[in-house]
Protein backbone atom coordinates (compact mmCIF):
# COMPACT_ATOMS: atom_id res chain seq x y z
CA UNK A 1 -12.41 1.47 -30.35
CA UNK A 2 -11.98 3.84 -27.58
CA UNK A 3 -12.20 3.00 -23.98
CA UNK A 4 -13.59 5.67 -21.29
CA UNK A 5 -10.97 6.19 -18.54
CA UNK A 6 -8.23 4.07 -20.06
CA UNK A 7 -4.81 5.87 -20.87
CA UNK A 8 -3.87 4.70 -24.38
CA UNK A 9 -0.09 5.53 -24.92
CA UNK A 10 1.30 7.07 -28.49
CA UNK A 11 2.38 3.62 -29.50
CA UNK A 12 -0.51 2.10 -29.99
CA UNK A 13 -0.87 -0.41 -26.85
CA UNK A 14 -3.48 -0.45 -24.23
CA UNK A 15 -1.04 0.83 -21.30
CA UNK A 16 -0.70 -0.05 -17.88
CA UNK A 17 -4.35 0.64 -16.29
CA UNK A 18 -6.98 2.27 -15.80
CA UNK A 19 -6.90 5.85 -14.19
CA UNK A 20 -8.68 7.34 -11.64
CA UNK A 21 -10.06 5.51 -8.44
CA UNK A 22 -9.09 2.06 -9.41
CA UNK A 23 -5.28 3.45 -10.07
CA UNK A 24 -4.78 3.16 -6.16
CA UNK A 25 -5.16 -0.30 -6.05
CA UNK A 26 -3.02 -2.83 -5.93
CA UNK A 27 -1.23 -4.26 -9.48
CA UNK A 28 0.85 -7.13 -8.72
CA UNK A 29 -0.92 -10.11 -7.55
CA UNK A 30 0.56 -13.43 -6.49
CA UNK A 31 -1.13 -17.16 -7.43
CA UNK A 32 -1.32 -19.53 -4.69
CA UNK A 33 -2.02 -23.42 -4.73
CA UNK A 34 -5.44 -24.01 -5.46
CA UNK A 35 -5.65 -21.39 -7.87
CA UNK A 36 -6.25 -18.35 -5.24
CA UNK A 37 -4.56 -15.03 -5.68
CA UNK A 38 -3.42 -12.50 -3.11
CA UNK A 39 -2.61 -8.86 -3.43
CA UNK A 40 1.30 -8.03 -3.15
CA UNK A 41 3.58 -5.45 -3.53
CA UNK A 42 7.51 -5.55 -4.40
CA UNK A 43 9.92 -3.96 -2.46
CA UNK A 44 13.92 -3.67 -3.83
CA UNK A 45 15.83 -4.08 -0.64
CA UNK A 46 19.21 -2.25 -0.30
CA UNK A 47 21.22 -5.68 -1.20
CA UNK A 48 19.31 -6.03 -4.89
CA UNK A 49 16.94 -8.46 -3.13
CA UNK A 50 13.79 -8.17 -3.89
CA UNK A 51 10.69 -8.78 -1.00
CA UNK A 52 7.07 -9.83 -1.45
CA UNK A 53 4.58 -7.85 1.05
CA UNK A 54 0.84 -8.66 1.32
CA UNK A 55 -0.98 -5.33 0.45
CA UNK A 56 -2.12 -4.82 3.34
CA UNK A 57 1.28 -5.16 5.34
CA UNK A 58 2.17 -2.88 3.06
CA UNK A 59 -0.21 -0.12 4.23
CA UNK A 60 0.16 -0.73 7.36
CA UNK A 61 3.99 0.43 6.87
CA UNK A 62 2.40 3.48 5.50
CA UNK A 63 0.48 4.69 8.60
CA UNK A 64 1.71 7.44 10.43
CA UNK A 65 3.95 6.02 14.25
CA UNK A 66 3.22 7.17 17.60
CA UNK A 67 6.06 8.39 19.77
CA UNK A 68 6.49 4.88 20.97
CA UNK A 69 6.33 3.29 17.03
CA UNK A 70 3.23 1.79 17.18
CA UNK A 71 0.40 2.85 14.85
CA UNK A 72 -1.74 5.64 15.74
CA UNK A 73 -5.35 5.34 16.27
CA UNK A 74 -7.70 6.97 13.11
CA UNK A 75 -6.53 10.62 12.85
CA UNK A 76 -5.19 10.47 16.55
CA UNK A 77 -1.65 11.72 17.95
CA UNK A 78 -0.91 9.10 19.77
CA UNK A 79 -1.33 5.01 19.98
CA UNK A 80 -3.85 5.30 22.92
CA UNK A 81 -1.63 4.01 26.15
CA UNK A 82 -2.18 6.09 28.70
CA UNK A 83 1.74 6.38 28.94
CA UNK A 84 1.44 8.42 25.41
CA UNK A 85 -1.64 10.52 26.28
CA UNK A 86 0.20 11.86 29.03
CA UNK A 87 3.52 12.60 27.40
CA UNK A 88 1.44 15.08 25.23
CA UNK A 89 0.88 17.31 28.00
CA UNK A 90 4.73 17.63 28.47
């Protein structure tokens, strides 16, 4: 049997996932007390130790930094304080 949109490696097994849209989200997944679950993602630190971020913490590392590191707004230069509009006239 033959699934539509799932990779099927040369040794026989099912592989990792689905491709296409749903390959963006995230794999790992974390069970909590009461039998909840919450999105994570692993991160190898330089000691060896390895760190737990929510998914979404995890995007939000991913968003491009104003001059002053703090997130920009949408597809914005700049954060929004009027101390960063103005430097973008210098």
């Amino acid at each position: 049997m033959v699934l539509a949109g799932v990779a099927r490696p040369d040794d026989g097994s099912m592989g990792e996932g689905p491709e296409g849209a749903g390959a963006e989200r995230p794999s790992e997944w974390l069970a909590l007390p009461g039998g909840r679950v919450r999105p994570v993602v692993s991160l190898a630190g330089e000691d060896g130790d390895v760190e737990l971020l929510p998914y979404s913490a995890w995007l939000a590392r991913l968003r491009p930094r104003c001059r002053c590191g703090s997130p920009r707004l949408g597809s914005g230069r700049t954060c929004g304080r009027a101390e960063c509009i103005a430097a973008l006239g210098s």
